[in-house]
N, C-alpha and C. Protein backbone atom coordinates (compact mmCIF):
# COMPACT_ATOMS: atom_id res chain seq x y z
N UNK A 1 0.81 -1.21 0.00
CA UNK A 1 0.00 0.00 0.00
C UNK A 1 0.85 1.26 0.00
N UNK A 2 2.24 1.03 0.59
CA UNK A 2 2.64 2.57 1.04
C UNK A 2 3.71 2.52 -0.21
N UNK A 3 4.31 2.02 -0.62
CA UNK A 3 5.45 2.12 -2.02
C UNK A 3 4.79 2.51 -3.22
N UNK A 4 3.55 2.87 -3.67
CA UNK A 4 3.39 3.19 -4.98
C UNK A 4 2.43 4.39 -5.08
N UNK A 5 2.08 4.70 -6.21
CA UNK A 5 1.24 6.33 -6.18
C UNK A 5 -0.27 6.06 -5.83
N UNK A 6 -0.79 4.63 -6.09
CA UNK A 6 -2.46 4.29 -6.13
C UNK A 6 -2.78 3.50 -4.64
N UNK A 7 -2.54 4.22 -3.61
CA UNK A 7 -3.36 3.31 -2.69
C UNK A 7 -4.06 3.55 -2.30
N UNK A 8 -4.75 4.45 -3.05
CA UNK A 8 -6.59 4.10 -2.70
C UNK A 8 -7.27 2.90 -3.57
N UNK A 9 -6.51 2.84 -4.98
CA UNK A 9 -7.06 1.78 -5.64
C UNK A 9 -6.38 0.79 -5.33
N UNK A 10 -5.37 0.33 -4.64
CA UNK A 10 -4.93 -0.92 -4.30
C UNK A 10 -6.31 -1.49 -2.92
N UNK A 11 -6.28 -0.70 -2.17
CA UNK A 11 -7.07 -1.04 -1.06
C UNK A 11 -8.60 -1.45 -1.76
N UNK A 12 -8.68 -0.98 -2.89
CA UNK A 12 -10.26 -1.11 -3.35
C UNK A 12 -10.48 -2.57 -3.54
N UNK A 13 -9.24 -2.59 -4.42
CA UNK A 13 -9.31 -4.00 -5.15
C UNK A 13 -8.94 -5.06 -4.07
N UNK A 14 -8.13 -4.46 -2.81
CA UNK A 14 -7.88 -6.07 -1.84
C UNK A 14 -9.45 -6.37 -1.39
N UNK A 15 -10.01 -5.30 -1.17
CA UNK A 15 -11.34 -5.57 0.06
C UNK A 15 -12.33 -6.26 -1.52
N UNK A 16 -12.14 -6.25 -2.52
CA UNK A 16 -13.26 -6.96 -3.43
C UNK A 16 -12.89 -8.25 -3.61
N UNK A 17 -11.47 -8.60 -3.20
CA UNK A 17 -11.28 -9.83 -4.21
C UNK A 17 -10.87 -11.00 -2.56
N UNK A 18 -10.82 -10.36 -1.47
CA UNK A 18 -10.11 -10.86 -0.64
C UNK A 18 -10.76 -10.81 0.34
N UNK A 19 -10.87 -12.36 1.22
CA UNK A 19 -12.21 -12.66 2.06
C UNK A 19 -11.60 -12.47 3.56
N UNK A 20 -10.37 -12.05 3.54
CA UNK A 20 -9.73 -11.80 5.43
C UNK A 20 -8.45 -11.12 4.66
N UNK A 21 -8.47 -9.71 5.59
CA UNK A 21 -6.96 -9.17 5.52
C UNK A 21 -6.43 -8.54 6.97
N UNK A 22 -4.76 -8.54 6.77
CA UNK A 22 -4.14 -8.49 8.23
C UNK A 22 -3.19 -6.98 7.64
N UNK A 23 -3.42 -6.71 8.82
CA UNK A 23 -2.03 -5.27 8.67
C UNK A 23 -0.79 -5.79 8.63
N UNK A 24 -0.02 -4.84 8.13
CA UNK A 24 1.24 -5.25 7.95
C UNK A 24 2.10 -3.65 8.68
N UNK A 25 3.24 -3.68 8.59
CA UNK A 25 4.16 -2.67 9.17
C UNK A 25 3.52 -1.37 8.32
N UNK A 26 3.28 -1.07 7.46
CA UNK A 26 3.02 -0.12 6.55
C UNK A 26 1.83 0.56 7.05
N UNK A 27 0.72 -0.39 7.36
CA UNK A 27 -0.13 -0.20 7.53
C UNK A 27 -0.65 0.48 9.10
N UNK A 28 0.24 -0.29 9.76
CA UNK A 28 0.52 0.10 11.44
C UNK A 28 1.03 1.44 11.78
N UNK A 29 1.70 1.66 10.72
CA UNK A 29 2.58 2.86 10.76
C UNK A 29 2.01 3.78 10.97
N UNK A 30 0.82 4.22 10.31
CA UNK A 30 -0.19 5.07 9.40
C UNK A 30 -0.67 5.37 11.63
N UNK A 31 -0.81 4.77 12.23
CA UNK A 31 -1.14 4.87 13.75
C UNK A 31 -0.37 4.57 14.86
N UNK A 32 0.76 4.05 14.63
CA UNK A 32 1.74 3.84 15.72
C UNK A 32 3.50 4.56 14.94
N UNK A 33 3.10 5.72 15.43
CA UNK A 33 4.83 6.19 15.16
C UNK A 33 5.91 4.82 15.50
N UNK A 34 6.14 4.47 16.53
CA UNK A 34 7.03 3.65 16.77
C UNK A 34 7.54 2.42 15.56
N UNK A 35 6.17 2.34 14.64
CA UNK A 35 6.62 1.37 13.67
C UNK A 35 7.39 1.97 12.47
N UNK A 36 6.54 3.10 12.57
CA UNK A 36 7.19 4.29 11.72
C UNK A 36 9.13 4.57 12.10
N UNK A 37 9.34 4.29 12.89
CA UNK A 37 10.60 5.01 13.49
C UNK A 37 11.66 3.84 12.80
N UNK A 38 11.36 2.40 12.56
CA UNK A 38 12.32 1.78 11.88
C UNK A 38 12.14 1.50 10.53
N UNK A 39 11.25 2.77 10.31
CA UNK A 39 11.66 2.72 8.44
C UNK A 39 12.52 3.61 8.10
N UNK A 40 13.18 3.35 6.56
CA UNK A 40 14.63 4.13 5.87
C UNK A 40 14.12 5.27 5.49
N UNK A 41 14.58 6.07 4.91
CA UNK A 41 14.27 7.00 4.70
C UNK A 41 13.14 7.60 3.51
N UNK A 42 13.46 6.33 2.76
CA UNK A 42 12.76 6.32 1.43
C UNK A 42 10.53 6.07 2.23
N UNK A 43 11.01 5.12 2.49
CA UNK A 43 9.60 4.77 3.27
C UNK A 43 9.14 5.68 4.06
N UNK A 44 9.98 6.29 4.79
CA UNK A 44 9.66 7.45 5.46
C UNK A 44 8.80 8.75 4.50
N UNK A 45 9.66 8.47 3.58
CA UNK A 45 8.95 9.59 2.80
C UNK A 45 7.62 9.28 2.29
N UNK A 46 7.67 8.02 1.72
CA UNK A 46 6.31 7.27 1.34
C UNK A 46 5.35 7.47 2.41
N UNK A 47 5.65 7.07 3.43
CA UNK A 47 4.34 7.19 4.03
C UNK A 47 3.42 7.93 4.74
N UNK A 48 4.86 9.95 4.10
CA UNK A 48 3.73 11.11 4.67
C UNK A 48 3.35 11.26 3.23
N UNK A 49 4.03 10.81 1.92
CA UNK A 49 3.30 11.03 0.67
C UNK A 49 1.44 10.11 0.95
N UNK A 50 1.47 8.83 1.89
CA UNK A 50 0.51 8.32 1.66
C UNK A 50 -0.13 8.82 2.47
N UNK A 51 -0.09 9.45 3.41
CA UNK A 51 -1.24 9.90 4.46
C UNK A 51 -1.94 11.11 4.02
N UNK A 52 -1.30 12.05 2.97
CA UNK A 52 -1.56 13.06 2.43
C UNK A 52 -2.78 12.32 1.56
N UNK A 53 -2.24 11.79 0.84
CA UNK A 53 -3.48 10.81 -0.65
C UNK A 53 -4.27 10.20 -0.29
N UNK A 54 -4.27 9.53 1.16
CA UNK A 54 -5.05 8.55 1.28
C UNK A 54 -6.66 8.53 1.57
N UNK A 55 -7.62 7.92 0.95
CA UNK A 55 -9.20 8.62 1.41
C UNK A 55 -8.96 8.50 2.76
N UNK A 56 -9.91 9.36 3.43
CA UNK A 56 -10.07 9.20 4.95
C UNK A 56 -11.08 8.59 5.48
N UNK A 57 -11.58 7.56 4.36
CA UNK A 57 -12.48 6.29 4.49
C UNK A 57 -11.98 5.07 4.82
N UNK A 58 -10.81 5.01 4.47
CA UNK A 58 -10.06 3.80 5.02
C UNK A 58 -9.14 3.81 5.83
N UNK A 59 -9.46 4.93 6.73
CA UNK A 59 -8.05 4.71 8.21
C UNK A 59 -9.07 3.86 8.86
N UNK A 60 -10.03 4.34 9.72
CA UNK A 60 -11.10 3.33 10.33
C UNK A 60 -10.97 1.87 9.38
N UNK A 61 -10.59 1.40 8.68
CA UNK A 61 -10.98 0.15 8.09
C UNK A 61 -9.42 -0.32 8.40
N UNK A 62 -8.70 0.55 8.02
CA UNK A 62 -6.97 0.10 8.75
C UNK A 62 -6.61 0.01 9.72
N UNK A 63 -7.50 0.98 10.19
CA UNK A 63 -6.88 0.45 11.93
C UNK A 63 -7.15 -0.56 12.22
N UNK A 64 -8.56 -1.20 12.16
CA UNK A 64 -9.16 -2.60 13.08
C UNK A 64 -8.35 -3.71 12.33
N UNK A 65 -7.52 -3.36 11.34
CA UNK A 65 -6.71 -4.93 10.70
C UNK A 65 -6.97 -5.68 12.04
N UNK A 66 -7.06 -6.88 12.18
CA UNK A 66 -5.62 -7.54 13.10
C UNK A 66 -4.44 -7.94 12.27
N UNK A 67 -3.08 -7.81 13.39
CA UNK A 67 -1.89 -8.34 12.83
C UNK A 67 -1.49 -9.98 12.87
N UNK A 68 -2.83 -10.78 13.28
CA UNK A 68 -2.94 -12.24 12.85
C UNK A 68 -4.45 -12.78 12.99
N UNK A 69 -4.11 -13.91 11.94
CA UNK A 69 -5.58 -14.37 11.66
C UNK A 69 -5.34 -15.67 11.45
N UNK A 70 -5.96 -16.12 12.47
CA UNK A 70 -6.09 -18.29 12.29
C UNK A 70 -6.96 -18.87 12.08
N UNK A 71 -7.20 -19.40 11.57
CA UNK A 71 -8.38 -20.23 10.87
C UNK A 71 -8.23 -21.72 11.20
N UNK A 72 -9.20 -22.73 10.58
CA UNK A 72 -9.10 -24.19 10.85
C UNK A 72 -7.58 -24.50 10.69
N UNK A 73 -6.91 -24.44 9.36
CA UNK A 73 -5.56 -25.30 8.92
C UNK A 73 -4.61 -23.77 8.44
N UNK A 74 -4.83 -22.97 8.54
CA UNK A 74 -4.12 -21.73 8.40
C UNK A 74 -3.71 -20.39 9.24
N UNK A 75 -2.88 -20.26 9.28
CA UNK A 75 -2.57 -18.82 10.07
C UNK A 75 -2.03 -17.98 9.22
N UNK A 76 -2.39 -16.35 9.40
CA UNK A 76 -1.66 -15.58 8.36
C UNK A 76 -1.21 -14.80 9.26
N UNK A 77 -0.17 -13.87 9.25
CA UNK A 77 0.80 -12.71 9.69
C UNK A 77 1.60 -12.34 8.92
N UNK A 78 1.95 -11.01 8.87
CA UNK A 78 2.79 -10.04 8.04
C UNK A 78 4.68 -10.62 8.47
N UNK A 79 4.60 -10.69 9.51
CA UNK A 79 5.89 -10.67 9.69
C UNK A 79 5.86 -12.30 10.64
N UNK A 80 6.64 -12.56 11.75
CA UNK A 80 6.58 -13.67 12.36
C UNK A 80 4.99 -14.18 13.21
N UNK A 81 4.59 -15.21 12.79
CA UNK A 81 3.65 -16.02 14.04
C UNK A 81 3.89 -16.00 15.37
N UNK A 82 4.87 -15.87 15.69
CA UNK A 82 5.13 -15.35 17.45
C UNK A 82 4.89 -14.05 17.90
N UNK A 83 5.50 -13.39 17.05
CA UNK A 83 5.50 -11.73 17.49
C UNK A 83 4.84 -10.83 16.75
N UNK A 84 3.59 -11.00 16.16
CA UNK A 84 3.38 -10.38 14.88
C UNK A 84 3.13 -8.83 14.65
N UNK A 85 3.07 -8.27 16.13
CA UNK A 85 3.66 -6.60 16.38
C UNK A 85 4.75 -6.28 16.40
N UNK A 86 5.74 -7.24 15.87
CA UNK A 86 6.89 -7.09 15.75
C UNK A 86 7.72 -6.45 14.82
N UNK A 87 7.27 -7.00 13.73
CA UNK A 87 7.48 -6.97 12.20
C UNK A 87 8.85 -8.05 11.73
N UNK A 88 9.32 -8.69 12.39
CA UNK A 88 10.53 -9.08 12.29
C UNK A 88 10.28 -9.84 10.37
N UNK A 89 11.69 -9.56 10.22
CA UNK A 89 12.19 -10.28 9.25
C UNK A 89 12.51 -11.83 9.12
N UNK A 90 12.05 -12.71 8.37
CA UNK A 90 12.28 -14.39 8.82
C UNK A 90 13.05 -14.40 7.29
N UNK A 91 14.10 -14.65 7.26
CA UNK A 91 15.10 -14.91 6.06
C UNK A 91 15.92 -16.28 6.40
N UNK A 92 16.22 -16.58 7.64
CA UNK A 92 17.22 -17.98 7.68
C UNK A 92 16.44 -18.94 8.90
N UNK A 93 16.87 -19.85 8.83
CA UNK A 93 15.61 -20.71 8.84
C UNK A 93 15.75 -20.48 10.68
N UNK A 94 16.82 -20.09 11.20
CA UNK A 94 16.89 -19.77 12.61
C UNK A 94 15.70 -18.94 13.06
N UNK A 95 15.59 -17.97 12.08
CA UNK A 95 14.38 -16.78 12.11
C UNK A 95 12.95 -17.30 12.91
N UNK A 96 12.92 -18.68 12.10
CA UNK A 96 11.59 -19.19 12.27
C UNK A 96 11.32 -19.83 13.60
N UNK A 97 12.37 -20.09 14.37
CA UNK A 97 12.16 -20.66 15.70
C UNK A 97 11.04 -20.76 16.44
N UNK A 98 10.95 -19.24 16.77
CA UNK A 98 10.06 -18.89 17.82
C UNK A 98 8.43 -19.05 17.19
N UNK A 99 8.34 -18.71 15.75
CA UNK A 99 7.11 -19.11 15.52
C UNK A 99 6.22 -20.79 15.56
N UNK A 100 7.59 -21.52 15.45
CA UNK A 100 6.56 -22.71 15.58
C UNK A 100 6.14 -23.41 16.84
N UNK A 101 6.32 -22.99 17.78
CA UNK A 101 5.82 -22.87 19.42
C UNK A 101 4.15 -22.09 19.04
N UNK A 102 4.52 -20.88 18.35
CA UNK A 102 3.27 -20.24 18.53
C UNK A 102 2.54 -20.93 17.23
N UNK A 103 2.69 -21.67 15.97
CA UNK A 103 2.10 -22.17 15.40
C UNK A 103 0.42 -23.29 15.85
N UNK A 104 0.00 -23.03 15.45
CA UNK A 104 -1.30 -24.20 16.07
C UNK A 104 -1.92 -24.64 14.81
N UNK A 105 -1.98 -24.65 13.50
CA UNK A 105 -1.84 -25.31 12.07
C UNK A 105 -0.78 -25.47 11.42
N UNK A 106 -1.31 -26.09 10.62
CA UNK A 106 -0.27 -26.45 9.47
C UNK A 106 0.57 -25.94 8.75
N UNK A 107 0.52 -24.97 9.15
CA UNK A 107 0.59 -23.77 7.60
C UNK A 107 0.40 -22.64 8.10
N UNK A 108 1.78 -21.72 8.13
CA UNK A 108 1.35 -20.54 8.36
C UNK A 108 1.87 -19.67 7.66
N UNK A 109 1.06 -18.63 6.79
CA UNK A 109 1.55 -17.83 5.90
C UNK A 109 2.24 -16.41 6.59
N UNK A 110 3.53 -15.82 5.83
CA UNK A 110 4.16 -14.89 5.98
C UNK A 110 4.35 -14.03 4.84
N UNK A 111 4.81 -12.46 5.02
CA UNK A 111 5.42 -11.83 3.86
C UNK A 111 6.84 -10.83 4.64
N UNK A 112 6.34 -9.83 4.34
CA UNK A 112 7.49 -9.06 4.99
C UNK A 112 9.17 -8.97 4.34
N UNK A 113 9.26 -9.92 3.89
CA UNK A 113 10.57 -9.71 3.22
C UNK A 113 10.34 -9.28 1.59
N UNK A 114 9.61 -9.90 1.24
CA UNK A 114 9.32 -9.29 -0.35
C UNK A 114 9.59 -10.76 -1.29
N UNK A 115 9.89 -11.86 -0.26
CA UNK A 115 11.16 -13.43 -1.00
C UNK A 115 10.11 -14.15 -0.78
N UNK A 116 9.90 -14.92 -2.10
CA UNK A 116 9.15 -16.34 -1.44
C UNK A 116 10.10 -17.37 -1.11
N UNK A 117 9.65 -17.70 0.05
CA UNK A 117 10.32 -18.88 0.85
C UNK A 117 9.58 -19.68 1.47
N UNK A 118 10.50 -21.00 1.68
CA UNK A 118 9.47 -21.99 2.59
C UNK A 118 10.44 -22.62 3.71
N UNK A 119 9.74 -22.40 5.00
CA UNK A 119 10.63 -22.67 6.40
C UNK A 119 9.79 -24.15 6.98
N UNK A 120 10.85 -25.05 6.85
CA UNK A 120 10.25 -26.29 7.38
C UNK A 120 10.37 -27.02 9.10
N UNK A 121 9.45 -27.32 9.33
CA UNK A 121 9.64 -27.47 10.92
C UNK A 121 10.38 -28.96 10.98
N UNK A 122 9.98 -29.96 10.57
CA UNK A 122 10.42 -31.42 11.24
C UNK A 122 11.60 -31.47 10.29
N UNK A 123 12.10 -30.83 9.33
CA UNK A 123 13.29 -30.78 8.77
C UNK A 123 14.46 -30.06 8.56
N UNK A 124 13.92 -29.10 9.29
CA UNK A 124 14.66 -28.13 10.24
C UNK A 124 15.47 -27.44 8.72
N UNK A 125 15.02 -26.92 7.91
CA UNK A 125 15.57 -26.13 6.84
C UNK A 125 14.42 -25.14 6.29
N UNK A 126 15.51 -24.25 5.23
CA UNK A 126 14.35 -23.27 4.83
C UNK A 126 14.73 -23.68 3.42
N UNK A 127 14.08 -23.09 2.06
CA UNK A 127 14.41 -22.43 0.82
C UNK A 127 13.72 -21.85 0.21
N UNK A 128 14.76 -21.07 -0.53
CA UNK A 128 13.57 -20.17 -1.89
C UNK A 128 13.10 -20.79 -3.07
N UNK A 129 11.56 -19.61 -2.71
CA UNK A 129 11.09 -20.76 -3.55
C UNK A 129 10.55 -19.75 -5.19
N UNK A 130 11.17 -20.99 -6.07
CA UNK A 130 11.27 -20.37 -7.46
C UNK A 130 9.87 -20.70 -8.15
N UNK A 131 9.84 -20.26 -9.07
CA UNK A 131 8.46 -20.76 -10.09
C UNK A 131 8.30 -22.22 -10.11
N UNK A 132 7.02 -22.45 -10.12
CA UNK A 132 6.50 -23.90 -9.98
C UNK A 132 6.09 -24.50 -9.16
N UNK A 133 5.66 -25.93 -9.04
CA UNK A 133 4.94 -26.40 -8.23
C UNK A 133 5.71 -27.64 -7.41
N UNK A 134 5.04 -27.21 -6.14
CA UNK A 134 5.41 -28.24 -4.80
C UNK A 134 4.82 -29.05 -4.24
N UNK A 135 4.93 -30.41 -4.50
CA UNK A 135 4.23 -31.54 -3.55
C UNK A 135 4.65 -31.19 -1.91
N UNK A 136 3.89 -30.60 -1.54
CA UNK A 136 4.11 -30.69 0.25
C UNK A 136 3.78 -31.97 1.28
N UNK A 137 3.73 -32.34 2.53
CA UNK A 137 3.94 -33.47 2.84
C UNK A 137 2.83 -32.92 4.15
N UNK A 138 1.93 -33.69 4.10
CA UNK A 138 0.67 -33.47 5.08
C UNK A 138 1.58 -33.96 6.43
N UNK A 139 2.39 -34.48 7.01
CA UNK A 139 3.08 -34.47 8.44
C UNK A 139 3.84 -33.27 8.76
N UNK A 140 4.52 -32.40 7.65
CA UNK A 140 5.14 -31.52 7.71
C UNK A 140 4.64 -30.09 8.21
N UNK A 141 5.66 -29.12 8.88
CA UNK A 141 4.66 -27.81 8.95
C UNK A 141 5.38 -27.20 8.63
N UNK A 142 4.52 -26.03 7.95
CA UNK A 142 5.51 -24.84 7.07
C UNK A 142 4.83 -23.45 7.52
N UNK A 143 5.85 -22.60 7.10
CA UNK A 143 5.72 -21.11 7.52
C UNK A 143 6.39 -20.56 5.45
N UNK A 144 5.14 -20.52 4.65
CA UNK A 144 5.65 -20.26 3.27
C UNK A 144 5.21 -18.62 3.23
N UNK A 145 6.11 -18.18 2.44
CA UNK A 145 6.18 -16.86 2.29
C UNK A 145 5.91 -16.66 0.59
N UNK A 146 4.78 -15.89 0.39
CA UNK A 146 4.25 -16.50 -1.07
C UNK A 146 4.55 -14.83 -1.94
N UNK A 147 6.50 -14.25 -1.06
CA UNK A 147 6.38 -13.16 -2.08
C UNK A 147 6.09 -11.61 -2.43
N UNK A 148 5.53 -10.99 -3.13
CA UNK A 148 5.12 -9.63 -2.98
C UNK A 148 4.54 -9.72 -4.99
N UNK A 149 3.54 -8.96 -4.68
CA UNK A 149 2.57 -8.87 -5.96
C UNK A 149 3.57 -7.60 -6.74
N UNK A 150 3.45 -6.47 -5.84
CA UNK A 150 3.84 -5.12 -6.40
C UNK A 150 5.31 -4.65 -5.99
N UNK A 151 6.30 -5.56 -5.32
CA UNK A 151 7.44 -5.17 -4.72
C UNK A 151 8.58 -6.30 -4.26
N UNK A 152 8.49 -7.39 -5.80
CA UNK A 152 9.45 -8.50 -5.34
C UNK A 152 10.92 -7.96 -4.89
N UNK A 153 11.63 -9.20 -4.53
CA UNK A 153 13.28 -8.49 -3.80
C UNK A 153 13.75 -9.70 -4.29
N UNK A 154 13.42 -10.83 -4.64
CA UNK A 154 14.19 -11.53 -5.19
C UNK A 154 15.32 -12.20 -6.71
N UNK A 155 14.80 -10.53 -6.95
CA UNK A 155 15.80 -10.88 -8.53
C UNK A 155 14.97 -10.66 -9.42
N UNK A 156 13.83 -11.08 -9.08
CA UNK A 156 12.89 -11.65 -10.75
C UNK A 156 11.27 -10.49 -10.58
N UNK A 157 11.90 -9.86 -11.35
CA UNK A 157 10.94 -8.26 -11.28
C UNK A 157 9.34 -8.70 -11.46
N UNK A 158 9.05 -9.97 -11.90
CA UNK A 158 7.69 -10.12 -12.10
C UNK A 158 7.35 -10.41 -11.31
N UNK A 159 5.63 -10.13 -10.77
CA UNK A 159 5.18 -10.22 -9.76
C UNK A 159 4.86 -11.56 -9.38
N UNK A 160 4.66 -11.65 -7.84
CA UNK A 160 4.48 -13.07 -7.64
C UNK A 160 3.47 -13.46 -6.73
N UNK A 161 2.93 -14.96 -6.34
CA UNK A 161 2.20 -15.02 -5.81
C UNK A 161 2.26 -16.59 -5.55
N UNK A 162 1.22 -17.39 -4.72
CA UNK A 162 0.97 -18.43 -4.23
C UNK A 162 -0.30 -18.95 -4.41
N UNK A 163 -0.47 -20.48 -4.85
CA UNK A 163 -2.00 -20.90 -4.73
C UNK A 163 -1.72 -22.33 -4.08
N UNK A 164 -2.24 -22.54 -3.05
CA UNK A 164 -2.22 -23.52 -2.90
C UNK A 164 -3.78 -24.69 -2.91
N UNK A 165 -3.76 -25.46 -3.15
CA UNK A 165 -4.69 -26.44 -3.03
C UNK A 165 -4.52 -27.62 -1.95
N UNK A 166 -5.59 -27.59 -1.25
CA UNK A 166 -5.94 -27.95 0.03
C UNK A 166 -5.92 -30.05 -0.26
N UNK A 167 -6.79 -29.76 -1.47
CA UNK A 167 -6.99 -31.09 -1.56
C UNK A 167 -5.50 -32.06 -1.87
N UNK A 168 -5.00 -31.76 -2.92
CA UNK A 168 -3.79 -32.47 -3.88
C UNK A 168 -2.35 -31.93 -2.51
N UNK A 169 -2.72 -31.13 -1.75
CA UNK A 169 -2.15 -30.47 -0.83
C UNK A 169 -0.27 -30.19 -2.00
N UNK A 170 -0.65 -29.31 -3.05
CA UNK A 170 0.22 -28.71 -3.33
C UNK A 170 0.52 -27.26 -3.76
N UNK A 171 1.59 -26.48 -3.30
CA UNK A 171 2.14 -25.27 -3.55
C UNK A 171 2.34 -24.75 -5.08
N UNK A 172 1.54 -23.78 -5.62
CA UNK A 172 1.95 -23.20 -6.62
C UNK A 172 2.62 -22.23 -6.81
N UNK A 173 3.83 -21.86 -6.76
CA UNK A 173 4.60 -20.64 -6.90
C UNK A 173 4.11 -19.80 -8.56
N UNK A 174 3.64 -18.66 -8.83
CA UNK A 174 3.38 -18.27 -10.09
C UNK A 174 4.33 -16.54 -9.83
N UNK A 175 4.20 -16.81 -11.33
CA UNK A 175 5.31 -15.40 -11.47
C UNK A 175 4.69 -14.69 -12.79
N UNK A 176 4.68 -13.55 -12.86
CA UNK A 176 3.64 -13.13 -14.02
C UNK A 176 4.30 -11.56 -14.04
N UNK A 177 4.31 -11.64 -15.82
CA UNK A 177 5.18 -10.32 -15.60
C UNK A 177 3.87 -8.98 -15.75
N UNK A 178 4.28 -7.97 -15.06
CA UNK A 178 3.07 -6.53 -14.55
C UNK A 178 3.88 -5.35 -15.04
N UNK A 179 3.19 -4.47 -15.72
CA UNK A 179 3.22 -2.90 -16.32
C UNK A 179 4.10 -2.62 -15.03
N UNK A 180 5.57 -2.95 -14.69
CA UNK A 180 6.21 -2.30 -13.74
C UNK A 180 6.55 -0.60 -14.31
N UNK A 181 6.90 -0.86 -15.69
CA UNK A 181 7.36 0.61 -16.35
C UNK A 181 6.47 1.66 -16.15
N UNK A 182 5.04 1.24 -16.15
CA UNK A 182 3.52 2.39 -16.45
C UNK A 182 3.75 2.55 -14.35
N UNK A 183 4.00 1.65 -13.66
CA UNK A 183 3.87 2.24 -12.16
C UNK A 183 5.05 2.46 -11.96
N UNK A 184 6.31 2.47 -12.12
CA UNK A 184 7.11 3.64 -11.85
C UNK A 184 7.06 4.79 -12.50
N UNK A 185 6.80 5.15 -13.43
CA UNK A 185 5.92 6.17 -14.28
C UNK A 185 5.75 6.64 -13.10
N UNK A 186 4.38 6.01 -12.55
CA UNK A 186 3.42 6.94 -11.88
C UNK A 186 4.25 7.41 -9.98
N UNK A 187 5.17 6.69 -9.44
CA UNK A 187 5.93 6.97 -8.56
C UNK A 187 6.65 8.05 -8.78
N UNK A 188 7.43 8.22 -9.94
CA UNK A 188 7.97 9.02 -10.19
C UNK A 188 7.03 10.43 -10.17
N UNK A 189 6.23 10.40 -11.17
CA UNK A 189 5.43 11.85 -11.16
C UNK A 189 4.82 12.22 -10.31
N UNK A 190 4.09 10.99 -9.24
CA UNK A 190 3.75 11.67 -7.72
C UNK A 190 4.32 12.29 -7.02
N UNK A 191 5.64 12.13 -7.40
CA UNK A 191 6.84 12.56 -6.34
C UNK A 191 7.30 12.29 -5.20
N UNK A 192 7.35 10.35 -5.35
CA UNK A 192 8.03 9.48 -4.38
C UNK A 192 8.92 9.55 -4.61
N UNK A 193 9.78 8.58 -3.94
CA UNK A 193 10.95 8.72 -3.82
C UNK A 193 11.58 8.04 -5.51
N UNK A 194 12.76 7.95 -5.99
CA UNK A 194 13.28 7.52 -7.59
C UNK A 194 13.16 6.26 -7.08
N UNK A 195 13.85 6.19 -5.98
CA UNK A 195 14.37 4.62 -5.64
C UNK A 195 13.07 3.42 -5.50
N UNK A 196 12.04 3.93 -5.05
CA UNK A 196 11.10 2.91 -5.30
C UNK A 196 10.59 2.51 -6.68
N UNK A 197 10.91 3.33 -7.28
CA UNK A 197 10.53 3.21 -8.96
C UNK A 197 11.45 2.52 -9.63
N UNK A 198 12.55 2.99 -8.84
CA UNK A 198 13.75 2.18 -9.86
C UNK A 198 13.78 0.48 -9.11
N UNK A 199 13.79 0.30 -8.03
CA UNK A 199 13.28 -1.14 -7.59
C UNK A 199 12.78 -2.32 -8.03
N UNK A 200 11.92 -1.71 -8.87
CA UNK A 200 10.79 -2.50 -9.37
C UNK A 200 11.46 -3.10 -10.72
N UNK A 201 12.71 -3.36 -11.00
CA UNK A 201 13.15 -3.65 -12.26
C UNK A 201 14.27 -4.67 -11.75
C-alpha cells in the first residue's frame, strides 16, 4: 500500500477480491509512530506522501486490521507467528524458531521480506522458492512466504504469488510479468521517492 502512487485503488481491489486481511508494518505505521521510526528514509517519505493521498475512508478500516488471523488449517501474519507486532524479518531458517511454538496449524503464511520462501519445521531447513509447483507433505509444517505482488526483492521483477490447493495439498509458486514501467511512471510523477521506482526492475 505505502510504495506506490495508487493506494486508494490498491485497497479497493484487496477488500473486493479478498475474504480476510491483516495489517502489515506499513499499515501500522499510518497509527503507531514507533513502527514508523524503523523505516529508511525512502519509506519514510512514502508514508507522509501516503497519508496526504489517502481517502479518509479507510483509516477506520486500517486500523481494526488484526496483525494475525487463524483459521481451521491456516494462520496468516505479516511478519513472524510469534511476534506479529513485531514486524521481524524471517530470512534464515533460525528466524523461524520462535514461531513454531506459537504455530497451532499447518501452515502458516508470511510476507514481509518481499522473497518467497518456505521454512520447514520437522526438517529443520528453509528455501527459496522459485516458479512452480510443490508436492508438500501433510506431516510436515511450514511457515511459506508466497512473495510480494507489487514489490518482489528476489531478482525476478515479475510479480508473484501463491496458490495452494488444500486437496492435492500442493504449492503453486506463479510469477507473471506486470506494467512495472507504467507504475514507476506513476511513482515518479507523484513525487516518491526515484528509488522505489527504480526497484521494481
Amino acid at each position: 500500500m505505502n510504495y506506490g502512487a495508487n493506494p486508494n485503488e490498491c485497497l479497493t481491489m484487496a477488500e473486493e477480491i479478498s475474504s480476510g486481511t491483516i495489517a502489515g508494518n506499513h499499515e501500522r505505521a499510518l497509527f503507531d509512530d514507533w513502527v514508523a521510526e524503523g523505516f529508511n528514509p525512502c519509506a519514510r517519505q512514502a508514508l507522509e506522501w501516503t497519508k496526504l493521498h489517502l481517502d479518509p475512508q479507510w483509516l477506520p478500516v486500517l486500523e481494526k486490521l488484526p496483525l494475525i488471523r487463524v483459521e481451521k488449517t491456516f494462520a496468516f501474519s505479516h511478519g513472524s507467528i510469534a511476534f506479529p507486532d513485531r514486524f521481524e524479518y524471517l530470512s534464515r531458517y533460525e528466524d523461524s524458531l520462535p514461531s513454531w511454538d506459537a504455530l497451532t496449524t499447518p501452515i502458516g503464511w508470511i510476507g514481509h521480506t518481499h522473497v518467497p520462501q518456505i521454512f520447514m519445521k520437522t526438517a529443520a531447513k528453509s528455501f527459496y522458492l522459485r516458479e512452480g509447483e510443490y508436492a508438500l507433505d501433510r506431516d510436515e509444517t511450514y511457515l511459506i512466504n508466497a512473495g510480494s505482488v507489487g514489490q518482489p526483492r528476489d531478482g525476478d521483477s515479475r510479480l508473484g504469488f501463491a496458490v495452494f490447493d488444500e486437496e492435492s495439498y500442493a504449492l503453486e509458486m506463479v510469477r507473471l510479468p506486470y506494467n512495472n514501467q507504467k507504475a514507476a511512471k506513476k511513482i515518479r510523477e507523484a513525487g516518491l521517492p526515484a528509488f522505489l521506482a527504480d526497484r521494481l526492475f
